[in-house]
C-alpha atoms as a PDB file:
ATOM      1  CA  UNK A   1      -4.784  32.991   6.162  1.00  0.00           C
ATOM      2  CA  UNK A   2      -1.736  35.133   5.027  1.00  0.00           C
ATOM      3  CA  UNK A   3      -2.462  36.068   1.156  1.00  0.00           C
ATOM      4  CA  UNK A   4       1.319  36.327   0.497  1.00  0.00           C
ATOM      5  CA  UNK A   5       1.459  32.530   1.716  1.00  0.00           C
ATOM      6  CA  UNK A   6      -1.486  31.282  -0.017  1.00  0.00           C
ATOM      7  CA  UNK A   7       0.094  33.131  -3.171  1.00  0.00           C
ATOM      8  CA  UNK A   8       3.274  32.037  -2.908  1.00  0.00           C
ATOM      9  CA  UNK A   9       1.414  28.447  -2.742  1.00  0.00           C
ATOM     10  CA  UNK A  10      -0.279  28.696  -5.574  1.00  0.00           C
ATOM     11  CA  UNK A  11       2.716  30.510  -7.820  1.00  0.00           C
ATOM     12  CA  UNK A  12       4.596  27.143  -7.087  1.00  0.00           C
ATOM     13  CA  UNK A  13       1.477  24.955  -8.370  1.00  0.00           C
ATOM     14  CA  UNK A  14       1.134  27.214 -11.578  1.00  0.00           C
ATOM     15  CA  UNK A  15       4.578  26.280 -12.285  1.00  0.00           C
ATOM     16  CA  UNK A  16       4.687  23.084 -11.613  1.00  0.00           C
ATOM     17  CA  UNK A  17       1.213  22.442 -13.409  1.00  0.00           C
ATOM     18  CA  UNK A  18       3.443  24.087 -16.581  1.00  0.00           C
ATOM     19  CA  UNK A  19       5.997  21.557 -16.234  1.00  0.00           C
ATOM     20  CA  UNK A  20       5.991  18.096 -18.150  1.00  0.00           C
ATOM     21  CA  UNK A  21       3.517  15.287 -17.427  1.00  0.00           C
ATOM     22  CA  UNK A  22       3.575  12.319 -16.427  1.00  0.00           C
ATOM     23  CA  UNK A  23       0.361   9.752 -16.368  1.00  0.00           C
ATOM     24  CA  UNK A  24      -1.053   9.163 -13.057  1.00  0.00           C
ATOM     25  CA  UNK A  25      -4.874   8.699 -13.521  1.00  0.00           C
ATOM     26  CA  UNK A  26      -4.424   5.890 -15.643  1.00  0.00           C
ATOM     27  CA  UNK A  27      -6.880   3.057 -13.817  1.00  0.00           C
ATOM     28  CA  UNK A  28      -6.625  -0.565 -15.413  1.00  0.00           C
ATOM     29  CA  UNK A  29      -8.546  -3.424 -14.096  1.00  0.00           C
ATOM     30  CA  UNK A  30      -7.419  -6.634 -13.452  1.00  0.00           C
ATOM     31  CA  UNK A  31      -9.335  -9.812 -13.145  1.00  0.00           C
ATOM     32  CA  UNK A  32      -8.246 -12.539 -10.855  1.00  0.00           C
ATOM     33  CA  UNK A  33      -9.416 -16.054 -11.986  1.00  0.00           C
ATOM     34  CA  UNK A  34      -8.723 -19.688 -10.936  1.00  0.00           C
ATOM     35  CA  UNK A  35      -9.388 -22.725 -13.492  1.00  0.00           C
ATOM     36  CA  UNK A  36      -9.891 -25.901 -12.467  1.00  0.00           C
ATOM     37  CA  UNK A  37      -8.386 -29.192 -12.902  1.00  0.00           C
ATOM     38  CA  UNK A  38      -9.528 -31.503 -14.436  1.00  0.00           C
ATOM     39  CA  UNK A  39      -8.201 -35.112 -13.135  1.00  0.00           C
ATOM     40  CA  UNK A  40      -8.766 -37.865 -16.216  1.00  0.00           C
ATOM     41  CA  UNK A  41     -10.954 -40.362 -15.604  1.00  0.00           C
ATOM     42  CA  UNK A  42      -9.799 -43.479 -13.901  1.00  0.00           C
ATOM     43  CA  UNK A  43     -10.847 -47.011 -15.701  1.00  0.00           C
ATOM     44  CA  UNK A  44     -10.032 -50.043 -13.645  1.00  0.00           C
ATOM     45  CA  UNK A  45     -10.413 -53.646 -15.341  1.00  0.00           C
ATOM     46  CA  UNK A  46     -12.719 -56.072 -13.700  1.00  0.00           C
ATOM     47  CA  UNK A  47     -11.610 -59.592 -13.623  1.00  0.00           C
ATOM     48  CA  UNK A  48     -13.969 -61.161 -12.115  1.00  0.00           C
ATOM     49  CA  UNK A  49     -15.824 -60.290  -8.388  1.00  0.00           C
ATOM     50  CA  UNK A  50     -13.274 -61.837  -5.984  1.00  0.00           C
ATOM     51  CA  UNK A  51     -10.376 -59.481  -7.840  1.00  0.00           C
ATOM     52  CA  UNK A  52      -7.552 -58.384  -5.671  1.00  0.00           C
ATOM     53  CA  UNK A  53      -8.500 -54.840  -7.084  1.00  0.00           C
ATOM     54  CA  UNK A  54     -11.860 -54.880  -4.460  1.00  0.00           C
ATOM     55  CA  UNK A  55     -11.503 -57.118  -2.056  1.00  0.00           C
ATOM     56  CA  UNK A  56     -15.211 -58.013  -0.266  1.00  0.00           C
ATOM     57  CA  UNK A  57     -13.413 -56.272   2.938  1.00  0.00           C
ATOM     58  CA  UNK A  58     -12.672 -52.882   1.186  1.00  0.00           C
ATOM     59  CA  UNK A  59     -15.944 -52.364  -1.504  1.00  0.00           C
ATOM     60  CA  UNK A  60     -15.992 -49.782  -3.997  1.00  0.00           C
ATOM     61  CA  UNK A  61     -17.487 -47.141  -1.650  1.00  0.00           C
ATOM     62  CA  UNK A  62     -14.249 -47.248   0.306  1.00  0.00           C
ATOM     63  CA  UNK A  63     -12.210 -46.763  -3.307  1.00  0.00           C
ATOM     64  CA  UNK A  64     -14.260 -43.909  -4.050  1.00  0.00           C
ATOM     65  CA  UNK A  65     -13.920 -42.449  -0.411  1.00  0.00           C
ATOM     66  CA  UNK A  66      -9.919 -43.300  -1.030  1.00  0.00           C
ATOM     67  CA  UNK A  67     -10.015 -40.975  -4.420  1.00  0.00           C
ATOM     68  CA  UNK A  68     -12.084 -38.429  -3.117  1.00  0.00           C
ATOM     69  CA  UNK A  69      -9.270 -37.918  -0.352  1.00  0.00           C
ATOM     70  CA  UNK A  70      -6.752 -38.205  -2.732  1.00  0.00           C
ATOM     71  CA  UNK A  71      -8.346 -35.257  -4.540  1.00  0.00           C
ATOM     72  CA  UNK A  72      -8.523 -33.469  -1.646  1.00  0.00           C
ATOM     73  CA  UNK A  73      -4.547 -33.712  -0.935  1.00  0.00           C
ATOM     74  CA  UNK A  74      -3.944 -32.582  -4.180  1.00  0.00           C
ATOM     75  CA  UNK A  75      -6.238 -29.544  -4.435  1.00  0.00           C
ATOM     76  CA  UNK A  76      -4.825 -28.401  -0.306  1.00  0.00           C
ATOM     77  CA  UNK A  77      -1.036 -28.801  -1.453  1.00  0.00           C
ATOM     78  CA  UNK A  78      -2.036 -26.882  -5.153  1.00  0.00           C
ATOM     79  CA  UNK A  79      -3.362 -23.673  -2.967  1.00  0.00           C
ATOM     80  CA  UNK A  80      -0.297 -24.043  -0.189  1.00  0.00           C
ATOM     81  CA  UNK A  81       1.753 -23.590  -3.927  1.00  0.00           C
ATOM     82  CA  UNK A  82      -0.160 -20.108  -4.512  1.00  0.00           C
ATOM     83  CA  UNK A  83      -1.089 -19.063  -1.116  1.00  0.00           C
ATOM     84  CA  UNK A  84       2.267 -19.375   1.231  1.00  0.00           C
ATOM     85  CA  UNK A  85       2.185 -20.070   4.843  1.00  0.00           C
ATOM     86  CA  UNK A  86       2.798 -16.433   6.433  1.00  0.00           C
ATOM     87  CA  UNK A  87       6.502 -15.076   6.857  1.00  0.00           C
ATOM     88  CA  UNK A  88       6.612 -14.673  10.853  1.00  0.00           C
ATOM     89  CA  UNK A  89       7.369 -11.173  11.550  1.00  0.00           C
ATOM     90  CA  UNK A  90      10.951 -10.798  12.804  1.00  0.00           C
ATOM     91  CA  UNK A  91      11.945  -7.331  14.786  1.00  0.00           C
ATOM     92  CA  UNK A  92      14.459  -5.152  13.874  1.00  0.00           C
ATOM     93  CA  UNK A  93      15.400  -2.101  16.023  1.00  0.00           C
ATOM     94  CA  UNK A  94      16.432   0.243  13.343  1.00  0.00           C
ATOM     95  CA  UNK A  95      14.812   1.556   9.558  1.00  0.00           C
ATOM     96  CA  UNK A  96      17.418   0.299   7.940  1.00  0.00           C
ATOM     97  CA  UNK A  97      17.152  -2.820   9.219  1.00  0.00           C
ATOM     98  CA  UNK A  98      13.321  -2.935   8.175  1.00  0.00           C
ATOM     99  CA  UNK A  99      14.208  -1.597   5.028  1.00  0.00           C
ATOM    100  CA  UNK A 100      16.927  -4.399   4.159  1.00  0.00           C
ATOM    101  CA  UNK A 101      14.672  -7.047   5.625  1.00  0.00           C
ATOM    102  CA  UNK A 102      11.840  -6.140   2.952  1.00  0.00           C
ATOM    103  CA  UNK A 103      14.178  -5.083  -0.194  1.00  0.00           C
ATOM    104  CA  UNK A 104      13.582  -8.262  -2.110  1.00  0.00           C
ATOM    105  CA  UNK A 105       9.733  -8.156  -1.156  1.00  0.00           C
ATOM    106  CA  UNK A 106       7.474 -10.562  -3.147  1.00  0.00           C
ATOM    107  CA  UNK A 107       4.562 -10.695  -0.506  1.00  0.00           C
ATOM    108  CA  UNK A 108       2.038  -9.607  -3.661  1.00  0.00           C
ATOM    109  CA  UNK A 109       2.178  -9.308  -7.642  1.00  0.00           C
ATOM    110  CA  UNK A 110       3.726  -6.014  -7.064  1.00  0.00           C
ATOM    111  CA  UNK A 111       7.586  -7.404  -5.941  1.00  0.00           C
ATOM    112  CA  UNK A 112       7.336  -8.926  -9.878  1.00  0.00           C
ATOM    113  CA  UNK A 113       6.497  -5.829 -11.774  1.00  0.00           C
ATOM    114  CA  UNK A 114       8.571  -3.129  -9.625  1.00  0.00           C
ATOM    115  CA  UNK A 115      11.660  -1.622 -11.004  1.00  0.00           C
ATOM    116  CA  UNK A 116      12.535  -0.401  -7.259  1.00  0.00           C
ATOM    117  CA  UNK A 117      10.985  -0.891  -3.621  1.00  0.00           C
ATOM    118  CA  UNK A 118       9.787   2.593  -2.228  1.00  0.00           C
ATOM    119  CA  UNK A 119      10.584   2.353   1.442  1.00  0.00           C
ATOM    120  CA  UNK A 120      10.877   5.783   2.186  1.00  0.00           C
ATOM    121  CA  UNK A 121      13.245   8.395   3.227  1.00  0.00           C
ATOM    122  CA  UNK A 122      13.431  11.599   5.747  1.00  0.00           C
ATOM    123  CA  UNK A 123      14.540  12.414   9.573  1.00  0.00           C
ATOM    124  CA  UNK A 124      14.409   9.154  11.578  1.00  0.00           C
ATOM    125  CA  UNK A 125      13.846  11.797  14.480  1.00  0.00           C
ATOM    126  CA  UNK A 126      11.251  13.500  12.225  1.00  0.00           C
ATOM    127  CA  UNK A 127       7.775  14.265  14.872  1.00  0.00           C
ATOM    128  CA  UNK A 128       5.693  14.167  11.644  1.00  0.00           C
ATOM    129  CA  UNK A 129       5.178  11.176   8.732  1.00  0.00           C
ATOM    130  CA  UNK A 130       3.599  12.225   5.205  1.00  0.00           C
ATOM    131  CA  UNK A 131       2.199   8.809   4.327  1.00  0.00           C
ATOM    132  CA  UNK A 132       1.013   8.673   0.769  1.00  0.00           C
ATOM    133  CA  UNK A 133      -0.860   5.824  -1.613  1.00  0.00           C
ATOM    134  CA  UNK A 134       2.012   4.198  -3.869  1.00  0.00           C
ATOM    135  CA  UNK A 135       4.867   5.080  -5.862  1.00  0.00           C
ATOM    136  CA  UNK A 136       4.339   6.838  -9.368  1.00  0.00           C
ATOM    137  CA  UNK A 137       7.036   6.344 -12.251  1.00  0.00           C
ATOM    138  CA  UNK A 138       9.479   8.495 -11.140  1.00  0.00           C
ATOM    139  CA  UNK A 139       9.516   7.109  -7.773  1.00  0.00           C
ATOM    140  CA  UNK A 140       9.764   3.358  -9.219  1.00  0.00           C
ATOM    141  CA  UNK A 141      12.567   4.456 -11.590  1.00  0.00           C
ATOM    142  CA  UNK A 142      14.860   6.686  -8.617  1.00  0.00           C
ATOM    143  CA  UNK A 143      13.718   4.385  -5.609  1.00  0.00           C
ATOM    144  CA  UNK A 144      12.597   7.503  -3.573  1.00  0.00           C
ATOM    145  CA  UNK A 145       9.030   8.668  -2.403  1.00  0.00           C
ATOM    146  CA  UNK A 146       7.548  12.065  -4.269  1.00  0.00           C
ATOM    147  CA  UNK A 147       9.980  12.944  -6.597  1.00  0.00           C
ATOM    148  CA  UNK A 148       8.011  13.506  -9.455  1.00  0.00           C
ATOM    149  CA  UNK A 149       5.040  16.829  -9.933  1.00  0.00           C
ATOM    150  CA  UNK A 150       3.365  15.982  -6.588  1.00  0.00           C
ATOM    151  CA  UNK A 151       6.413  15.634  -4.646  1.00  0.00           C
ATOM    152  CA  UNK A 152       7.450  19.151  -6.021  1.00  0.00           C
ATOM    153  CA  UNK A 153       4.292  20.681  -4.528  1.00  0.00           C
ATOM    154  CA  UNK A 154       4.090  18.189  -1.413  1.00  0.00           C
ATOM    155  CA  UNK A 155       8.137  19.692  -0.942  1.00  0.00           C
ATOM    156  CA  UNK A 156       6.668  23.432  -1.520  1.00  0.00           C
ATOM    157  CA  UNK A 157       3.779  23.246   0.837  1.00  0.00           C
ATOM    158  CA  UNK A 158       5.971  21.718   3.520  1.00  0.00           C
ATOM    159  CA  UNK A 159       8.004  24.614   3.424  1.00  0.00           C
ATOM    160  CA  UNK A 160       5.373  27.296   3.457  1.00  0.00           C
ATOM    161  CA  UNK A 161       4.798  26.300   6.829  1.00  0.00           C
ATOM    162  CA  UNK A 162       8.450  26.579   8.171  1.00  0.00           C
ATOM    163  CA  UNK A 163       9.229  23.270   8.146  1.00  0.00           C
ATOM    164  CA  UNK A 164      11.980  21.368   6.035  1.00  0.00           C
ATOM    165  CA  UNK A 165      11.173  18.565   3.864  1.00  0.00           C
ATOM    166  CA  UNK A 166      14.802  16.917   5.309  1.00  0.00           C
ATOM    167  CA  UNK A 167      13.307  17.590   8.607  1.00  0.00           C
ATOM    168  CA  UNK A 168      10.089  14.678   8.196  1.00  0.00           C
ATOM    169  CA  UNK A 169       9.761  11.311   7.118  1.00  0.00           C
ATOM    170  CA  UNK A 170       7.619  10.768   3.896  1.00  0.00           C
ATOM    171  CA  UNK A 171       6.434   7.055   2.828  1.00  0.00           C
ATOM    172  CA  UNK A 172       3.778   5.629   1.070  1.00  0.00           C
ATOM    173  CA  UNK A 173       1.059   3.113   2.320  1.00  0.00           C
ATOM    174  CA  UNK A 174       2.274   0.600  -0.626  1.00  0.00           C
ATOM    175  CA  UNK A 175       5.758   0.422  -1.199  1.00  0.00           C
ATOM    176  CA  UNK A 176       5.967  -0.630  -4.730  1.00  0.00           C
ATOM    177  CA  UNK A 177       4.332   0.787  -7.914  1.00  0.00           C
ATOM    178  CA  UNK A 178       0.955  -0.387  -8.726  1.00  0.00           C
ATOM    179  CA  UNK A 179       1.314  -1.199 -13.130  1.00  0.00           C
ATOM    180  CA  UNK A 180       0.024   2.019 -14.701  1.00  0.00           C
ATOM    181  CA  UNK A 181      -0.769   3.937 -11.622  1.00  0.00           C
ATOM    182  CA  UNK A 182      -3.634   2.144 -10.958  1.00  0.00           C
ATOM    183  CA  UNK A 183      -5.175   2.358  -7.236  1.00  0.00           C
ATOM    184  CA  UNK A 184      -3.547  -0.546  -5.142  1.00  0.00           C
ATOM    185  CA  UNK A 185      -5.716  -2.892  -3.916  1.00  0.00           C
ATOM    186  CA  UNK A 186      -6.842  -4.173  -0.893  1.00  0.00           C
ATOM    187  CA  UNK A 187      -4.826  -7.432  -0.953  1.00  0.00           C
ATOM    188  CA  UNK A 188      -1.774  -5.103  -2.105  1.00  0.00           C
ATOM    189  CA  UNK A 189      -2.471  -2.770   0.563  1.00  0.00           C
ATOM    190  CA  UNK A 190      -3.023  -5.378   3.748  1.00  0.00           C
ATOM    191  CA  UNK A 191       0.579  -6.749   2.271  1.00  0.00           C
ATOM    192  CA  UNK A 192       2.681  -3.629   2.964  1.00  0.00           C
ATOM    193  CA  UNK A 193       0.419  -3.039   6.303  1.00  0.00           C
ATOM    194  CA  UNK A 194       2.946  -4.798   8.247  1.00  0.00           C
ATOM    195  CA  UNK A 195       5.754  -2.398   7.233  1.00  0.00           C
ATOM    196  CA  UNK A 196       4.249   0.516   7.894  1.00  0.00           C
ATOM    197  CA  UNK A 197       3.095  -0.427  11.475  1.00  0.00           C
ATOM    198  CA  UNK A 198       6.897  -1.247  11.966  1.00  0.00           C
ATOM    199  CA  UNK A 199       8.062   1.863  10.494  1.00  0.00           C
ATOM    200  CA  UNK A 200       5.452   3.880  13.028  1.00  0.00           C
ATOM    201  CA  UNK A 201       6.670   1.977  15.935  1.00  0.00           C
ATOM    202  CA  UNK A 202      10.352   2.667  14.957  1.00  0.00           C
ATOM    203  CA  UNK A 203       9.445   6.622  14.509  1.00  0.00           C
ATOM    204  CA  UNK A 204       7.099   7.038  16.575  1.00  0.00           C
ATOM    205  CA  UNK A 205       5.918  10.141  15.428  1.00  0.00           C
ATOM    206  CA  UNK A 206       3.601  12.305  16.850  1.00  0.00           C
ATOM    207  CA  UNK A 207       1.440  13.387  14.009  1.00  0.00           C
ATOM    208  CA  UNK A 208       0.908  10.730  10.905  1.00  0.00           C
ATOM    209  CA  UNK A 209      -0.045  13.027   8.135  1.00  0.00           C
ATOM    210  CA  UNK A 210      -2.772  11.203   5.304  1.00  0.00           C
ATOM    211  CA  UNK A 211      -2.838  12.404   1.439  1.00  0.00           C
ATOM    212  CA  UNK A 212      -5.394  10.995   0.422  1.00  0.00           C
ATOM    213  CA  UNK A 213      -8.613   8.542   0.809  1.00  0.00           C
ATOM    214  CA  UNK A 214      -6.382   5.281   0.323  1.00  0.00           C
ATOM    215  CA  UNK A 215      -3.606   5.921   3.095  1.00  0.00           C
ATOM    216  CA  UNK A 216      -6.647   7.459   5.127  1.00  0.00           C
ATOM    217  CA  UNK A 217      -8.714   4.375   4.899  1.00  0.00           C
ATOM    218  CA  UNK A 218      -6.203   2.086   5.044  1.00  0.00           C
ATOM    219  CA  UNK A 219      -5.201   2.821   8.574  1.00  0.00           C
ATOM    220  CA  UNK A 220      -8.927   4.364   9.801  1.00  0.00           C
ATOM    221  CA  UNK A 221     -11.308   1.971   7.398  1.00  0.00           C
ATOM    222  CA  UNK A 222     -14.723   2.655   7.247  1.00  0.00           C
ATOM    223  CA  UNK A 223     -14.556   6.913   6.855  1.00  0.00           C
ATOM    224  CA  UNK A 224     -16.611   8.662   4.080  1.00  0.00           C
ATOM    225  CA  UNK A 225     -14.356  10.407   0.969  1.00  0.00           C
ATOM    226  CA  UNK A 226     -11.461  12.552   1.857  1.00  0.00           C
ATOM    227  CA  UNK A 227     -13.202  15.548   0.813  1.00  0.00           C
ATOM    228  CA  UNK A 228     -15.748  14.965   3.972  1.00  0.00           C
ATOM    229  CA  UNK A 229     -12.982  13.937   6.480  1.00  0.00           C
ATOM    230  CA  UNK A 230      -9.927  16.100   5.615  1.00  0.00           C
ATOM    231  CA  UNK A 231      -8.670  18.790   8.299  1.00  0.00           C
ATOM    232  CA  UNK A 232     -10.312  16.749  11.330  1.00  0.00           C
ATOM    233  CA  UNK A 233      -7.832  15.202  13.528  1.00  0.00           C
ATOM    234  CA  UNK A 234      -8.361  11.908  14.306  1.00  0.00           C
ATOM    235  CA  UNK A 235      -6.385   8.441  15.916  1.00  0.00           C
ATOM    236  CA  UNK A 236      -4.773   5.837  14.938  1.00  0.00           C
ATOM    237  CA  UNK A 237      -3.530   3.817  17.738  1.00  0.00           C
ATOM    238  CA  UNK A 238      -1.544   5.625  19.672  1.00  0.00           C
ATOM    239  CA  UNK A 239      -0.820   8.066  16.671  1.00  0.00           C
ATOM    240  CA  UNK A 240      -2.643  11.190  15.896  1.00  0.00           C
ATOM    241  CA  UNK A 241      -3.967  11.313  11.800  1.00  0.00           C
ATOM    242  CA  UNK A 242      -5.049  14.655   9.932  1.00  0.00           C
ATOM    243  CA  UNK A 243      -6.625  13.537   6.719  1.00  0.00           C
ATOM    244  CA  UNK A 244      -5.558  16.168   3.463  1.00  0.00           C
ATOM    245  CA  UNK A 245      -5.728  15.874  -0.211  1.00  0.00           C
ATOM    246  CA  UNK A 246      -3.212  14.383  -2.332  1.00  0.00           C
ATOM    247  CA  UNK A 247      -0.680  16.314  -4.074  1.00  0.00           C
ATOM    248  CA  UNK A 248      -1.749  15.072  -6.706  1.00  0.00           C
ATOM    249  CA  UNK A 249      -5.234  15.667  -6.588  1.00  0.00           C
ATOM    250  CA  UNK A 250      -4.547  19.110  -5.886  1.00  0.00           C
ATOM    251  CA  UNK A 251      -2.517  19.522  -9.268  1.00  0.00           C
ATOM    252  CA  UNK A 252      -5.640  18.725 -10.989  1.00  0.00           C
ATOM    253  CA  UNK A 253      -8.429  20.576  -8.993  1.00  0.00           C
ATOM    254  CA  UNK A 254      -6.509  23.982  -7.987  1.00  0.00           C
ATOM    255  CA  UNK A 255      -9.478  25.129  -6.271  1.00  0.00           C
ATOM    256  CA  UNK A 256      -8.783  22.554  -3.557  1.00  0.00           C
ATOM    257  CA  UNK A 257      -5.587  24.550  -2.405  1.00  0.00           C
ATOM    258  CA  UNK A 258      -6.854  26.672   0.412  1.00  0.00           C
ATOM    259  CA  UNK A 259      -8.533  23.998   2.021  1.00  0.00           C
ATOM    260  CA  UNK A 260      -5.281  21.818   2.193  1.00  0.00           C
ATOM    261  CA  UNK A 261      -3.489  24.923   3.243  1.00  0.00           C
ATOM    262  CA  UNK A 262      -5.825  25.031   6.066  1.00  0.00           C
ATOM    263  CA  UNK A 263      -4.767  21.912   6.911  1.00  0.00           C
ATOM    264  CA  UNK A 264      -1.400  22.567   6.816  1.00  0.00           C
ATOM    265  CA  UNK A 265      -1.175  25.020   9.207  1.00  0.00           C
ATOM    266  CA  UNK A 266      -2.278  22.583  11.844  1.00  0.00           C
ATOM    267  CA  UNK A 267       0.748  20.327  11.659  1.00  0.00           C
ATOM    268  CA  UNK A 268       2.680  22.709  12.972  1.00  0.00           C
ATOM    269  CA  UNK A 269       0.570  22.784  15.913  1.00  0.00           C
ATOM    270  CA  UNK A 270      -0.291  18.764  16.447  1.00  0.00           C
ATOM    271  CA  UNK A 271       3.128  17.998  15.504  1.00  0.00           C
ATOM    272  CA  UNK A 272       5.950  20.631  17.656  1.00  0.00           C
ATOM    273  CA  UNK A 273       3.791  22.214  20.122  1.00  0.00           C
ATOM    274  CA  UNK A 274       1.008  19.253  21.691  1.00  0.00           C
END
């Protein structure tokens, strides 16, 4: 590995380590939880046996089987309230019809609590995508992917290896902010899924390029930690993955740098020249 390169690398880091910071390993937990209803008890009046209310033909069995269904109904039509039927997916046969189609989102929590939908931005011709976890703050509040610290260096380290950040596409495997830059989870995650598969199809890149365990596992579940995995080329589909650390991991553990630079130096490779 040049030294002048992997200097010039890690002069950019210093100063963007020395610039302001914003919070992104802030985790918060959230608990989902469903109370019952309770339906008040139904008294009925007995006249006498031969009472219109239970005829001999129906009995009391068949009024309890009655409520029982009745419950039923109402507990099926509460959950169609907070689970809706799917969207069906509809094509589009451009990115900015895919991003117009999902700008007023509300698939998951996240559509409520977003100040702007992250679709993404780059070369629609790009032969490389730099798919990340989830928007930070500064990519809520602008409505563009890595802008903040980690875009700086993500921006820096695409350069170093002759390449021009106008010249990819960079996205994120969630397209909204997750509240206090907590991990998105899974439900989150299988929401946006859809988009991204329709923004790979309309790219059709030749190299997808992971930062990170969550955009890793999300398309290739079932991997150990990024720290095992990173730098070995693997498939998705018809799409060809090299795993690397986050930008933002790497802003906190320096000593990481060489090993992503190692990995940079591939795409080069996978993604102009295979």
């Amino acid at each position: 590995m040049p030294k002048v390169e992997l200097r010039r690398l890690l002069d950019g880091l210093g100063e963007i380590l020395d610039s302001p910071t914003e919070d992104v390993d802030k985790q918060s937990k959230y608990n989902f939880s469903v109370s019952a209803a309770t339906q008040p008890a139904v008294k009925i009046k007995h006249e006498n046996a031969d009472s219109k209310i239970f005829p001999p033909s129906t009995g009391i069995t068949d009024l309890q089987e009655k409520l029982s269904a009745a419950k039923q109904q109402t507990v099926l039509e509460a959950f169609k309230q907070l689970i809706p039927e799917p969207e069906a997916e509809i094509k589009v046969s451009s990115l900015s019809e895919l991003a117009d189609k999902y700008k007023s989102c509300q698939r998951c929590s996240l559509g409520k609590t977003r100040t702007n939908l992250v679709f993404g931005n780059g070369s629609i011709n790009s032969r490389v995508i730099f798919l990340g976890e989830g928007p930070g703050a500064d990519e809520d509040a602008q409505g563009q992917p890595f802008v903040g610290r980690a875009g700086r260096l993500l921006t820096k380290m695409i350069n170093t290896i002759g390449i021009e950040r106008d010249d990819v596409y960079i996205t994120n495997i969630v397209k909204c902010r997750p509240p206090e830059n907590r991990n998105p989870t899974p439900a989150e995650i299988s929401c946006c899924l859809p988009i991204i598969k329709q923004q790979l199809e309309l790219l059709n890149p030749k190299l997808i390029v992971t930062l990170g365990n969550i955009p890793t596992k999300s398309l290739i579940p079932d991997l150990p930690g990024i720290t095992k995995v990173r730098g070995r080329i693997m498939q998705y589909e018809n799409w060809t993955v090299l795993p690397t650390f986050h930008p933002s991991y790497l802003l906190r553990n320096r000593s990481a740098m060489p090993l992503a630079w190692e990995d940079f130096k591939k795409i080069p490779e996978l993604a102009f020249h295979s």
